[in-house]
C-alpha atoms as a PDB file:
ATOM      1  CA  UNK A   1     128.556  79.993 108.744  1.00  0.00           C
ATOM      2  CA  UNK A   2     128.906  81.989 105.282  1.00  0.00           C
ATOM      3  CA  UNK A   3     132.027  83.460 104.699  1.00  0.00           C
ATOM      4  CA  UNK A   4     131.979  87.344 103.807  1.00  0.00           C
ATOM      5  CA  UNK A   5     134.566  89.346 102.726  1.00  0.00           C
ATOM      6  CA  UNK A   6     133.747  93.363 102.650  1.00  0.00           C
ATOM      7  CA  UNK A   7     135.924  95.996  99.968  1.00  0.00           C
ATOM      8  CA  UNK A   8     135.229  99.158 101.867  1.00  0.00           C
ATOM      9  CA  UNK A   9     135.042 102.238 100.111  1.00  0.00           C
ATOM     10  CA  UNK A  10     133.755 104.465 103.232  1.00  0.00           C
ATOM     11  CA  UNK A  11     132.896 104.496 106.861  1.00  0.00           C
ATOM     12  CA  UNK A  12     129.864 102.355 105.911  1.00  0.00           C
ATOM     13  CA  UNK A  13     131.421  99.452 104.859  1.00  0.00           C
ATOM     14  CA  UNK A  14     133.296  99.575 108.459  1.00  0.00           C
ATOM     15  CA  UNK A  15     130.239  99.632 110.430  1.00  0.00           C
ATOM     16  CA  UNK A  16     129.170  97.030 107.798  1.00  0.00           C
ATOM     17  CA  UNK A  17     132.119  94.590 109.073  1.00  0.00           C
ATOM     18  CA  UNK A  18     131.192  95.360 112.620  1.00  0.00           C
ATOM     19  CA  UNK A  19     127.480  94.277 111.762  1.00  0.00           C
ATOM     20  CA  UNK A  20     128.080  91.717 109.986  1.00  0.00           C
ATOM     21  CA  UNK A  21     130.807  90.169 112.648  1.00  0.00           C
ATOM     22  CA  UNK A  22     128.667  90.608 115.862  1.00  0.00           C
ATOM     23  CA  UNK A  23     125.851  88.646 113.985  1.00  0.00           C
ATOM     24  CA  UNK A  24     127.510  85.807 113.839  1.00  0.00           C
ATOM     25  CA  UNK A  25     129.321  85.552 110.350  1.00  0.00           C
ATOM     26  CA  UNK A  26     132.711  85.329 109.606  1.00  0.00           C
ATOM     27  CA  UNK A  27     133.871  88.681 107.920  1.00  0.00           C
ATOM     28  CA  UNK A  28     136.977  89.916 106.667  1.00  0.00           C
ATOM     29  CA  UNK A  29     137.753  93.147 105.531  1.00  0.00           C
ATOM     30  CA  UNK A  30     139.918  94.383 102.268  1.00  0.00           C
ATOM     31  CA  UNK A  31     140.948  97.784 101.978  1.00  0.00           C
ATOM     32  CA  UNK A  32     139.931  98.679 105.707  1.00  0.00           C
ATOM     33  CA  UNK A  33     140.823  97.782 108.905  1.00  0.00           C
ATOM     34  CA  UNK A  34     138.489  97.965 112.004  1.00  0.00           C
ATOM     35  CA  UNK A  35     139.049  96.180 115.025  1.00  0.00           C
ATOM     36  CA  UNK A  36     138.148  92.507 115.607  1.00  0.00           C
ATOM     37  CA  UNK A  37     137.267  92.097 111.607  1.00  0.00           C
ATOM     38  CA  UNK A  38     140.699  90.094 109.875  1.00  0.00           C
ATOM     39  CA  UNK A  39     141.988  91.689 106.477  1.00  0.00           C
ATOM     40  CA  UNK A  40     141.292  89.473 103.457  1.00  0.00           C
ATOM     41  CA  UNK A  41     144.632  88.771 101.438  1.00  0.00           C
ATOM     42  CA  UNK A  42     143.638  87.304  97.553  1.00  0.00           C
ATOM     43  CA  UNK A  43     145.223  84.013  98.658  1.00  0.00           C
ATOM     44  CA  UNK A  44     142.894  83.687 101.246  1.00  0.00           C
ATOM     45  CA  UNK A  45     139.891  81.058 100.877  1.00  0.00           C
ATOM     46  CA  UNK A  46     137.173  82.471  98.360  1.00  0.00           C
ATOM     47  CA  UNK A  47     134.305  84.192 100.107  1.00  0.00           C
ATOM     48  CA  UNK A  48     130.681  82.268  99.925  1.00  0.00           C
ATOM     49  CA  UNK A  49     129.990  86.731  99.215  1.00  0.00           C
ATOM     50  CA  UNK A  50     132.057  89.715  98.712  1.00  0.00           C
ATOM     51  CA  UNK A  51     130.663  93.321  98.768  1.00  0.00           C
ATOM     52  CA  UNK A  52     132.300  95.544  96.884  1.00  0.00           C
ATOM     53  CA  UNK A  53     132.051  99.684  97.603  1.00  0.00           C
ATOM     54  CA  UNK A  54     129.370 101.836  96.511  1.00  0.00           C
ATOM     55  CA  UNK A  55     131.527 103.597  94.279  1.00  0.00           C
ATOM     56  CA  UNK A  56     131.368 100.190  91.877  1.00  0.00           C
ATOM     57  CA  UNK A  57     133.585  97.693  90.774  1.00  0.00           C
ATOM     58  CA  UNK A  58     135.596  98.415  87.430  1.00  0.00           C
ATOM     59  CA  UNK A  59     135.702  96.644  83.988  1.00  0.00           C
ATOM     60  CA  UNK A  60     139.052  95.664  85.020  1.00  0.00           C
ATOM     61  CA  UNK A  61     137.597  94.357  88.373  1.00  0.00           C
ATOM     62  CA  UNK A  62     139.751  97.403  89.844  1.00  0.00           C
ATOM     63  CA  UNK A  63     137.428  98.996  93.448  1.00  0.00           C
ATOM     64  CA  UNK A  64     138.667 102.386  95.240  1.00  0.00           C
ATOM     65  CA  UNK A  65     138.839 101.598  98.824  1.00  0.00           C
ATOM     66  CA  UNK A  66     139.658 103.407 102.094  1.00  0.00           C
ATOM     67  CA  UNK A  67     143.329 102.280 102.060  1.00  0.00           C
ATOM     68  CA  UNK A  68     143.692 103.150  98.490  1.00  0.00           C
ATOM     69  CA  UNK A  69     143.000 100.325  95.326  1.00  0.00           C
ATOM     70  CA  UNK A  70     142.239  96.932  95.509  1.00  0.00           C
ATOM     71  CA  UNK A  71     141.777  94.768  92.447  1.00  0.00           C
ATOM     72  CA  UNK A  72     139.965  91.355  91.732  1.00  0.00           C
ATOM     73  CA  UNK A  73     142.307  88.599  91.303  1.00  0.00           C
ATOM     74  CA  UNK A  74     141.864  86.471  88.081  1.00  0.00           C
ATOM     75  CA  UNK A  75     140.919  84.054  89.402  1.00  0.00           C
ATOM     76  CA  UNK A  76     138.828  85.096  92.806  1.00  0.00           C
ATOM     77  CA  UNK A  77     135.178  84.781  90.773  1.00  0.00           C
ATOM     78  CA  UNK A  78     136.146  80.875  89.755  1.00  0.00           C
ATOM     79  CA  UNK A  79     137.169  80.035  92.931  1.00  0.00           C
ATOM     80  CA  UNK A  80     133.825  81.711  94.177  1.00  0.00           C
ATOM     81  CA  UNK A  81     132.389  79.272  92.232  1.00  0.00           C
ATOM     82  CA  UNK A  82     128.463  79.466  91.314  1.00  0.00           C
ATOM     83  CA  UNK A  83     126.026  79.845  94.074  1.00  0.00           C
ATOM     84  CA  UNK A  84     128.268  83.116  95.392  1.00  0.00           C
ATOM     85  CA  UNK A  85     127.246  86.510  95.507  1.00  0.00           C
ATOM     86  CA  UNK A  86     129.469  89.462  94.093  1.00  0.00           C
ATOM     87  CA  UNK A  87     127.546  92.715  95.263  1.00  0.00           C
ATOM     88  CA  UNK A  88     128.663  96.432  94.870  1.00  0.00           C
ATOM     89  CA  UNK A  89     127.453  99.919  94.451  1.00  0.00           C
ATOM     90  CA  UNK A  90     127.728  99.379  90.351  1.00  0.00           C
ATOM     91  CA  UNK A  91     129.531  96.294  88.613  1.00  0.00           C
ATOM     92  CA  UNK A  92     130.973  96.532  85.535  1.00  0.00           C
ATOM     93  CA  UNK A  93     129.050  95.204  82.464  1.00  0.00           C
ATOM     94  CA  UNK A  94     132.154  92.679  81.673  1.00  0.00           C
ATOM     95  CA  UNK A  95     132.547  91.436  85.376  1.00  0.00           C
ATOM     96  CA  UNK A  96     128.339  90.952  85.538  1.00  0.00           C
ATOM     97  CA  UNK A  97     128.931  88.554  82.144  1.00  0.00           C
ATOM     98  CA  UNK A  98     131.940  86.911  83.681  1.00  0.00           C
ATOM     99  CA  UNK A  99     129.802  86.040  86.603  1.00  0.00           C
ATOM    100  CA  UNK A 100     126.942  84.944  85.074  1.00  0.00           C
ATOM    101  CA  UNK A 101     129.456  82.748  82.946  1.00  0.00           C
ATOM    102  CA  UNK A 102     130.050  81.170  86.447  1.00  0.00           C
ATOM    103  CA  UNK A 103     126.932  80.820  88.191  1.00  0.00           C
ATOM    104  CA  UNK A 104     128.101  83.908  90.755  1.00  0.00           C
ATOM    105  CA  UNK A 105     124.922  86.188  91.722  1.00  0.00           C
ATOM    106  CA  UNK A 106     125.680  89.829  91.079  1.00  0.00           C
ATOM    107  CA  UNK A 107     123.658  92.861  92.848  1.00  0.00           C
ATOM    108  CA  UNK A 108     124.137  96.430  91.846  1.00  0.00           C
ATOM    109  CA  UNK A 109     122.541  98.224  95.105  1.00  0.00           C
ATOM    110  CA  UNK A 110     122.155 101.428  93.224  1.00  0.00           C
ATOM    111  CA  UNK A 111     120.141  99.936  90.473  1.00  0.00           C
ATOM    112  CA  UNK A 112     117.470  98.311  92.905  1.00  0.00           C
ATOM    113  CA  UNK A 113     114.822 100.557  93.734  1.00  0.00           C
ATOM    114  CA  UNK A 114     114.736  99.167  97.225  1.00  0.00           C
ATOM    115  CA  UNK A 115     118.105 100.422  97.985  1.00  0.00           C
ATOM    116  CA  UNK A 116     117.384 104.000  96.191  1.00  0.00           C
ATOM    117  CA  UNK A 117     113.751 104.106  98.890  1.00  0.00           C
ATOM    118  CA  UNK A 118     116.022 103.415 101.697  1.00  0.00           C
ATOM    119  CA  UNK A 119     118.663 105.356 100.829  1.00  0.00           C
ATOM    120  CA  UNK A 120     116.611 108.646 100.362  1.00  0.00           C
ATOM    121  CA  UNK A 121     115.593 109.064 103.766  1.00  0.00           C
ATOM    122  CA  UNK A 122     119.437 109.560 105.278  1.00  0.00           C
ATOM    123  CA  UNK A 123     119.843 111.719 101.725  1.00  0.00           C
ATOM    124  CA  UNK A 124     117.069 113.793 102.254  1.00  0.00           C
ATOM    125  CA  UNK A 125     117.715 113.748 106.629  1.00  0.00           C
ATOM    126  CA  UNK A 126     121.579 114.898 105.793  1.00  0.00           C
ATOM    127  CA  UNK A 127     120.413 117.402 102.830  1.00  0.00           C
ATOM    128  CA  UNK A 128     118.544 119.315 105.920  1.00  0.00           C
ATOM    129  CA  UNK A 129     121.356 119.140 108.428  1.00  0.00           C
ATOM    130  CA  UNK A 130     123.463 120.774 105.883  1.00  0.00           C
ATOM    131  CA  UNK A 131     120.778 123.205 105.166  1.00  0.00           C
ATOM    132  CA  UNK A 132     119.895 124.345 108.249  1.00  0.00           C
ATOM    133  CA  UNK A 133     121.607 127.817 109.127  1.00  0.00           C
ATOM    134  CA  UNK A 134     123.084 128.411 105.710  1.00  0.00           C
ATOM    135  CA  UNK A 135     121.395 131.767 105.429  1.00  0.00           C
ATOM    136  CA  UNK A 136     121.003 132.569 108.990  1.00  0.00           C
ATOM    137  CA  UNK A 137     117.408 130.827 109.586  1.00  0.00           C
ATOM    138  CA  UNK A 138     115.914 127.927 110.576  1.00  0.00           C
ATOM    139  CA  UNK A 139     113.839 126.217 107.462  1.00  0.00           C
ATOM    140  CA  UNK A 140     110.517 127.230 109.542  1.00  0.00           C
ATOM    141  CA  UNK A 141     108.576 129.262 107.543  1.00  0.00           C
ATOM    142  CA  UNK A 142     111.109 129.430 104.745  1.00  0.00           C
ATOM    143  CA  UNK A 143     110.270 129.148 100.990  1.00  0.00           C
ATOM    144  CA  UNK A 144     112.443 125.819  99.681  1.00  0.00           C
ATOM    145  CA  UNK A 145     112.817 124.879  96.447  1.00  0.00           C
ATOM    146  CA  UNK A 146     113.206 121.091  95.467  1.00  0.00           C
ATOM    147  CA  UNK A 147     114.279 120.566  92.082  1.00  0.00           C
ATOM    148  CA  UNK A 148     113.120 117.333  90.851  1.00  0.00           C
ATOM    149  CA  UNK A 149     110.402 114.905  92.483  1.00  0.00           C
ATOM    150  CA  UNK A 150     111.992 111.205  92.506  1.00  0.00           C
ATOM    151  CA  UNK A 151     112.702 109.290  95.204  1.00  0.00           C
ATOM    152  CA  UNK A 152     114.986 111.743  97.100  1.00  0.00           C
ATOM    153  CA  UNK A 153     112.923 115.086  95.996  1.00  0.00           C
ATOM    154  CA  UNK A 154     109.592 113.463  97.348  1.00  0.00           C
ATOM    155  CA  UNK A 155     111.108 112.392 100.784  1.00  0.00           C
ATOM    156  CA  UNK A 156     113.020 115.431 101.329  1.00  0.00           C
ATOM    157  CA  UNK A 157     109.468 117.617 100.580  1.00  0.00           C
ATOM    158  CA  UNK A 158     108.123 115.487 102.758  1.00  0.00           C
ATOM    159  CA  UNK A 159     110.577 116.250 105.781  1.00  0.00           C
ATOM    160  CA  UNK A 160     110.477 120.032 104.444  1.00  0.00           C
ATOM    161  CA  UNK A 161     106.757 120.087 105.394  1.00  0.00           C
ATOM    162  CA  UNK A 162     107.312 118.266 108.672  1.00  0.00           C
ATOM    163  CA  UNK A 163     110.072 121.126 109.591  1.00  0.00           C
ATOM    164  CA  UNK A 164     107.592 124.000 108.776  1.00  0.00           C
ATOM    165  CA  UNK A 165     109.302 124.759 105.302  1.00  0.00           C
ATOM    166  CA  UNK A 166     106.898 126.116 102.536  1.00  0.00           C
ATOM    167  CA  UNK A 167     108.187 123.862  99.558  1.00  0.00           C
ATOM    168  CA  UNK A 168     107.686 124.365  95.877  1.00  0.00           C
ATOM    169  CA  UNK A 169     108.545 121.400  93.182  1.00  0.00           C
ATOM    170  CA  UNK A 170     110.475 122.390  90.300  1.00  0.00           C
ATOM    171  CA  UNK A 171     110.025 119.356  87.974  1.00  0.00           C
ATOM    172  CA  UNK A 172     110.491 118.656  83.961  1.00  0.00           C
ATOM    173  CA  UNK A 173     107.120 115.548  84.121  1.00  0.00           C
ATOM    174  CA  UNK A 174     103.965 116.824  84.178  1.00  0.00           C
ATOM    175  CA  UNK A 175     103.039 113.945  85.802  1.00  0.00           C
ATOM    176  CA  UNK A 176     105.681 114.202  88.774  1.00  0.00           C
ATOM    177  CA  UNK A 177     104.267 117.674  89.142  1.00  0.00           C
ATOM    178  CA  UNK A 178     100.925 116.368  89.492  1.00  0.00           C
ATOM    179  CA  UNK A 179     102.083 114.036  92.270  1.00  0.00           C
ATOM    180  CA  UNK A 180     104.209 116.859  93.835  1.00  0.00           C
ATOM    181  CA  UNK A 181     100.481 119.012  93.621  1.00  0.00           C
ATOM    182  CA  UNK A 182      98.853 116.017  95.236  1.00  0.00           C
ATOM    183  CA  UNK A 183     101.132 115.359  98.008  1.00  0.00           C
ATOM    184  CA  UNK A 184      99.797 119.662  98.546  1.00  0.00           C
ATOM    185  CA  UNK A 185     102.949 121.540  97.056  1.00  0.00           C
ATOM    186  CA  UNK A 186     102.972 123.725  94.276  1.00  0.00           C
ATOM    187  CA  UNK A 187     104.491 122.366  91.442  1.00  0.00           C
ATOM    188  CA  UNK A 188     106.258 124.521  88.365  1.00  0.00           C
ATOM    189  CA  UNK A 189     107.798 123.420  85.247  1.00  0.00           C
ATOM    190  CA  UNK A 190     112.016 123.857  85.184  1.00  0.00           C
ATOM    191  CA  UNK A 191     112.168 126.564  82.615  1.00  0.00           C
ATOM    192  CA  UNK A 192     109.506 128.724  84.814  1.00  0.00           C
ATOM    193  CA  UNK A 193     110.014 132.682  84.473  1.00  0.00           C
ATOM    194  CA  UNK A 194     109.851 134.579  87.090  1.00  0.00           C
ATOM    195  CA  UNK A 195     110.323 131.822  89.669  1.00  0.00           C
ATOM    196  CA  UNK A 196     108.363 132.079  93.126  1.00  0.00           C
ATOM    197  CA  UNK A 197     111.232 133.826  95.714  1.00  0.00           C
ATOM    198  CA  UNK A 198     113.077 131.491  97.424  1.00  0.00           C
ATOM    199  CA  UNK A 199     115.356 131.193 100.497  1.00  0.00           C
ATOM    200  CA  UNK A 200     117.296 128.288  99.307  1.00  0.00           C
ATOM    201  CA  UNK A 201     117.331 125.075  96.833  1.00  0.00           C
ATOM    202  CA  UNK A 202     117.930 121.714  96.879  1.00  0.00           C
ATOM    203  CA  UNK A 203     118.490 119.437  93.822  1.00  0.00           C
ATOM    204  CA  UNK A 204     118.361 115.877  93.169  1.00  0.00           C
ATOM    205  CA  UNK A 205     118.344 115.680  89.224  1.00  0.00           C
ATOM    206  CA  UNK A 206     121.276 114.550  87.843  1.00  0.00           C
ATOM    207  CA  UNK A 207     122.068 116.145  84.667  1.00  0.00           C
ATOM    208  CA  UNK A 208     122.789 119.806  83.818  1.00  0.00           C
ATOM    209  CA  UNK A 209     119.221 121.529  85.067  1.00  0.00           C
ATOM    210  CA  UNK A 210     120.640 124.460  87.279  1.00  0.00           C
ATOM    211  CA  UNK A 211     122.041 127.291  84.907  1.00  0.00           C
ATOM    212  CA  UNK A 212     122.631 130.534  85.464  1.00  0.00           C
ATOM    213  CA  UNK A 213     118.965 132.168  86.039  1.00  0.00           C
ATOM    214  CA  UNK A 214     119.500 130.214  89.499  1.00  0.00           C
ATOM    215  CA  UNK A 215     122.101 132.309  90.510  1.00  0.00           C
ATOM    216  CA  UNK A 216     120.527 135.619  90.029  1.00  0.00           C
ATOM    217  CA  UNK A 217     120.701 138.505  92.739  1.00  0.00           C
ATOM    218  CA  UNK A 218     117.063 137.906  93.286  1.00  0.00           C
ATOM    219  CA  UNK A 219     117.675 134.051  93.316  1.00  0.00           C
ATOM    220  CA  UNK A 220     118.315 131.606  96.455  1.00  0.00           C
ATOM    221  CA  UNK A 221     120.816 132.377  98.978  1.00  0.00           C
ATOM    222  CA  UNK A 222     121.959 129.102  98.815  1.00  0.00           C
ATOM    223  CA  UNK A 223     121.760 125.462  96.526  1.00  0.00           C
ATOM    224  CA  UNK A 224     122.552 122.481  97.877  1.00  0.00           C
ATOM    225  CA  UNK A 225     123.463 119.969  94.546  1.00  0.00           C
ATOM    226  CA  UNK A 226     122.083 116.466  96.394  1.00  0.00           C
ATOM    227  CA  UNK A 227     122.225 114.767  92.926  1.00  0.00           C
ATOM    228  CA  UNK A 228     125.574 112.032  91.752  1.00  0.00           C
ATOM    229  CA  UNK A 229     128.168 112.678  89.830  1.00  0.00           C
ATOM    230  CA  UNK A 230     128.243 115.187  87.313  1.00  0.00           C
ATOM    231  CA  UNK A 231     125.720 116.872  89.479  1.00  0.00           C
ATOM    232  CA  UNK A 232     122.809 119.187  88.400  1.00  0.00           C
ATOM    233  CA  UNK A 233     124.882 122.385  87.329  1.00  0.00           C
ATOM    234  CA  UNK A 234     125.675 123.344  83.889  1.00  0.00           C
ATOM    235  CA  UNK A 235     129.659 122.973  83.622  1.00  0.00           C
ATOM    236  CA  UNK A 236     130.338 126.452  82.071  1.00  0.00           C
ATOM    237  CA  UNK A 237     128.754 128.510  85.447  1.00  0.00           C
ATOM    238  CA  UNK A 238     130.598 126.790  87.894  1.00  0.00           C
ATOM    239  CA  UNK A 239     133.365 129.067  88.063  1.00  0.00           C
ATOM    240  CA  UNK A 240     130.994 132.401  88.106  1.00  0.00           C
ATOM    241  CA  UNK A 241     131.781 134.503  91.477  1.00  0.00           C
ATOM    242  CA  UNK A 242     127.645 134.018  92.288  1.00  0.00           C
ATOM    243  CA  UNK A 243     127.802 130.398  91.866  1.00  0.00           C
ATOM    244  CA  UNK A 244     131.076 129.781  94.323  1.00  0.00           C
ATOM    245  CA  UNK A 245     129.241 131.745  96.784  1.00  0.00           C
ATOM    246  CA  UNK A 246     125.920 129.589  96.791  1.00  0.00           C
ATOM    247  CA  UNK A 247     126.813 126.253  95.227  1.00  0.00           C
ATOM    248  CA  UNK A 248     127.444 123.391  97.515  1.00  0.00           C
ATOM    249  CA  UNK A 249     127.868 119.454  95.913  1.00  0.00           C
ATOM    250  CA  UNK A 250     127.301 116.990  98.338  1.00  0.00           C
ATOM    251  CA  UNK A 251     127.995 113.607  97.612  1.00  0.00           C
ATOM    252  CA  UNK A 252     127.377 110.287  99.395  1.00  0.00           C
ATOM    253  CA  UNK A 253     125.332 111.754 101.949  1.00  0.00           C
ATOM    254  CA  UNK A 254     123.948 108.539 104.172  1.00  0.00           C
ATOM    255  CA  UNK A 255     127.787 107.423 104.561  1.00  0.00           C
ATOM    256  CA  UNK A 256     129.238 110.648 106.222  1.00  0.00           C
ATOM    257  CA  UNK A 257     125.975 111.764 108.397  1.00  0.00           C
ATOM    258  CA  UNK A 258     124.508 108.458 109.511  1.00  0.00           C
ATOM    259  CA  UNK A 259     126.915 105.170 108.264  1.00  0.00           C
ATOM    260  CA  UNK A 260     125.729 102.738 110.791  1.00  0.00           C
ATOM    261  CA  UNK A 261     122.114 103.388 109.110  1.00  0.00           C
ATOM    262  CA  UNK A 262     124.087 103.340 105.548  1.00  0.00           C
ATOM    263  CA  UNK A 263     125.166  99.787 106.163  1.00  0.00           C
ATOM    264  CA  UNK A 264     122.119  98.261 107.165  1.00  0.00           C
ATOM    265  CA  UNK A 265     120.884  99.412 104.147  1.00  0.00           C
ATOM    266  CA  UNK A 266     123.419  97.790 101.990  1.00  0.00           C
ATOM    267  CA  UNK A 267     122.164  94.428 103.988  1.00  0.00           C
ATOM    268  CA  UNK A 268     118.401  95.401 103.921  1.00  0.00           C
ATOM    269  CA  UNK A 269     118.649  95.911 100.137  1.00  0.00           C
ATOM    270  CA  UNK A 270     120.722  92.319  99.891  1.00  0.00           C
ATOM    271  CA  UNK A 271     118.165  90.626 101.714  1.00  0.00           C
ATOM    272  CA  UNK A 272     115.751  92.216  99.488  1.00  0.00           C
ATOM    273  CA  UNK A 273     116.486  91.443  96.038  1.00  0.00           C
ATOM    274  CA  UNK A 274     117.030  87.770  96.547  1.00  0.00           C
ATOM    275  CA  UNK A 275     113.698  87.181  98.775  1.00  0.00           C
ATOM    276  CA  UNK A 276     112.006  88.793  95.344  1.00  0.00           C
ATOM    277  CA  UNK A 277     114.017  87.080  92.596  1.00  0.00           C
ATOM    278  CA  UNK A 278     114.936  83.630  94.306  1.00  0.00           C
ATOM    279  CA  UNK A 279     112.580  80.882  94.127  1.00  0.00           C
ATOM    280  CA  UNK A 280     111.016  79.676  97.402  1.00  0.00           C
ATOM    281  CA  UNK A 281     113.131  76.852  98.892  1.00  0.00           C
ATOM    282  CA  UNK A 282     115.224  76.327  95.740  1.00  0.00           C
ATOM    283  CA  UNK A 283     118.916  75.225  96.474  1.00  0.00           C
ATOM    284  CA  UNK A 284     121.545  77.358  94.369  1.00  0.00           C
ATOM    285  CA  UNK A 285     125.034  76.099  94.078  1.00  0.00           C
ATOM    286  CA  UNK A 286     127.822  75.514  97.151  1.00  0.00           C
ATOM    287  CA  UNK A 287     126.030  78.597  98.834  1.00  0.00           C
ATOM    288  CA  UNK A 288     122.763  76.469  99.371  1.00  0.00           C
ATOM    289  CA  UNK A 289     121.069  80.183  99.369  1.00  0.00           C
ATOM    290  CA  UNK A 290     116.798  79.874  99.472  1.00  0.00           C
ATOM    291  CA  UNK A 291     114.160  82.619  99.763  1.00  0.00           C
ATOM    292  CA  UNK A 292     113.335  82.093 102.847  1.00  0.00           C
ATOM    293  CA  UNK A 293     116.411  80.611 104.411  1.00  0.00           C
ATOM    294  CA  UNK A 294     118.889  82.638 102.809  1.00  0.00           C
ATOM    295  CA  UNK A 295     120.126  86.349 104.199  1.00  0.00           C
ATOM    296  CA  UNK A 296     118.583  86.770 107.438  1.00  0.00           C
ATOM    297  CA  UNK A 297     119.249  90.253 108.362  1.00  0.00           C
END
C-alpha cells in the first residue's frame, strides 16, 4: 500500500485526503486536518509520495498551507529516497535539482498541459457562475468578450455559446484568432478601436493587456480578471473609481466552486504524466512504480 502524505493549501487538497483514503491508500495530511486522514509530523516515516499545494513549493522547500507554513525538513527528500514522487502546483528550480540528485520524481501540475485541459473546464464553469447576474441579465443573448484564446478562453467560448452568449475573441496571435474564427466567433486584435459593445468581459491572459480604454463609459459593465497572479490589468488603473466598480480578480477558481472535481484532477494529471513519460513495465527505485501498474486512479 503506498504511503501518501498531502500539504494542503485549499479545500482541494482535503477532498484530496478523503479520495485518496477511501481508495485504499494510506494518507496523511500536513497542514490540514479532515476527519479519518492522520496529520503527518516530519519525524514520521518518509512518504513513498508527497503532494505539495498548488500554490508551489519554495526554494527554501517552505509551502503555504491551510493551517499556516509548513517547511521541508532537510532531510525528508533523502529519506524519500529515489523511486518517490515530490508533486506540487510549482517546485522550486533548487528543490527539482535536489531531487533529481536523489532519484525522487518531481511533477509541477501547472506546467503539464494535461492538468491546464482539465483544469479549464471548472475555470471557465466558475468564471460563468460568477458572471451570471452581474449586470442584471442572464448571459442569453448578451455580447461577451473573452480576452485571450488558450486553454481557458477557448473552453469558456465554448460554454458562452452553449448558454446563448454572443462571444467575440479579443486575441494578440493571428493564428489564435483564426482558430477563435473557426470555432464561428469573431475574432479582433487587442489594440482594436472602437471595440464591438459589450455587456461584460472575461480575461484569461496573464500579463498587463486590460488598460484603461476597457473601462470607458461606453465599455463593459463588468470584467471578470480569470488570469494568475499579477492578473491582466495594467497596475497604474487599478485604483481609478471606473475600474473598482467593474474589476473583479478571481483566483483559484476550480478549488472554491467545485474542489472535489479540483482534486481528482490533481490525481488525473499524476496518473497522466507518468503513464506518458515512464517506460512500460520498467521498475523505478523502492516505489517499484511502472506505466501500467503504477497510479491507478
Amino acid at each position: 500500500m503506498r504511503n501518501i502524505v498531502v500539504a494542503g493549501g485549499d479545500t482541494r487538497d482535503i477532498w484530496l485526503c478523503q479520495m485518496l483514503r477511501d481508495r485504499g491508500y494510506h494518507v496523511r495530511g500536513w497542514g490540514l486536518q479532515t476527519t479519518g486522514v492522520p496529520p503527518f509530523q516530519p519525524s514520521d516515516p518518509p512518504p513513498d509520495v508527497l503532494i505539495g499545494p498548488m500554490t508551489g513549493i519554495g526554494p527554501d522547500g517552505r509551502m503555504a498551507v491551510i493551517d499556516g507554513e509548513a517547511m521541508l525538513p532537510g532531510d525528508l527528500l533523502e529519506r524519500m529516497g529515489p523511486g518517490a514522487l515530490l508533486a506540487a502546483g510549482l517546485i522550486a528550480d533548487p528543490i527539482v535539482k535536489r531531487c533529481r540528485s536523489l532519484g525522487v520524481r518531481t511533477v509541477q501540475y501547472r506546467l503539464e498541459s494535461s492538468f491546464m485541459w482539465l483544469n479549464a473546464i471548472p475555470t471557465a464553469e466558475g468564471a460563468l457562475k460568477a458572471a451570471i447576474g452581474l449586470s442584471g441579465y442572464t448571459l442569453f443573448d448578451r455580447p461577451i468578450g473573452i480576452v485571450g484564446y488558450g486553454r481557458v478562453g477557448s473552453v469558456l467560448a465554448n460554454r458562452l455559446e452553449r448558454y446563448g452568449a454572443r462571444v467575440a475573441v479579443f486575441e494578440r496571435h493571428g493564428e489564435k484568432r483564426a482558430m477563435a474564427r473557426a470555432m464561428g466567433h469573431p475574432a479582433y486584435p487587442l489594440d482594436i478601436a472602437p471595440r464591438p459593445l459589450l455587456d461584460g468581459v472575461f480575461n484569461t491572459v496573464p500579463a498587463p493587456v486590460l488598460d484603461a480604454s476597457w473601462f470607458q463609459p461606453t465599455g463593459p459593465e463588468w470584467v471578470i480578471d480569470l488570469a494568475s497572479i499579477p492578473g491582466g490589468l495594467v497596475p497604474d488603473i487599478h485604483d481609478e473609481p471606473e475600474v473598482r466598480q467593474r474589476y473583479q480578480q478571481i483566483l483559484s477558481i476550480p478549488g472554491k466552486v467545485a474542489p472535489i472535481r479540483a482534486a481528482e484532477i490533481v490525481w488525473e494529471t499524476l496518473g497522466l504524466v507518468l503513464e506518458e513519460e515512464w517506460e512500460d513495465e520498467k521498475i523505478v527505485g523502492s516505489a517499484h512504480w511502472s506505466r501500467n501498474g503504477g497510479f491507478t486512479l
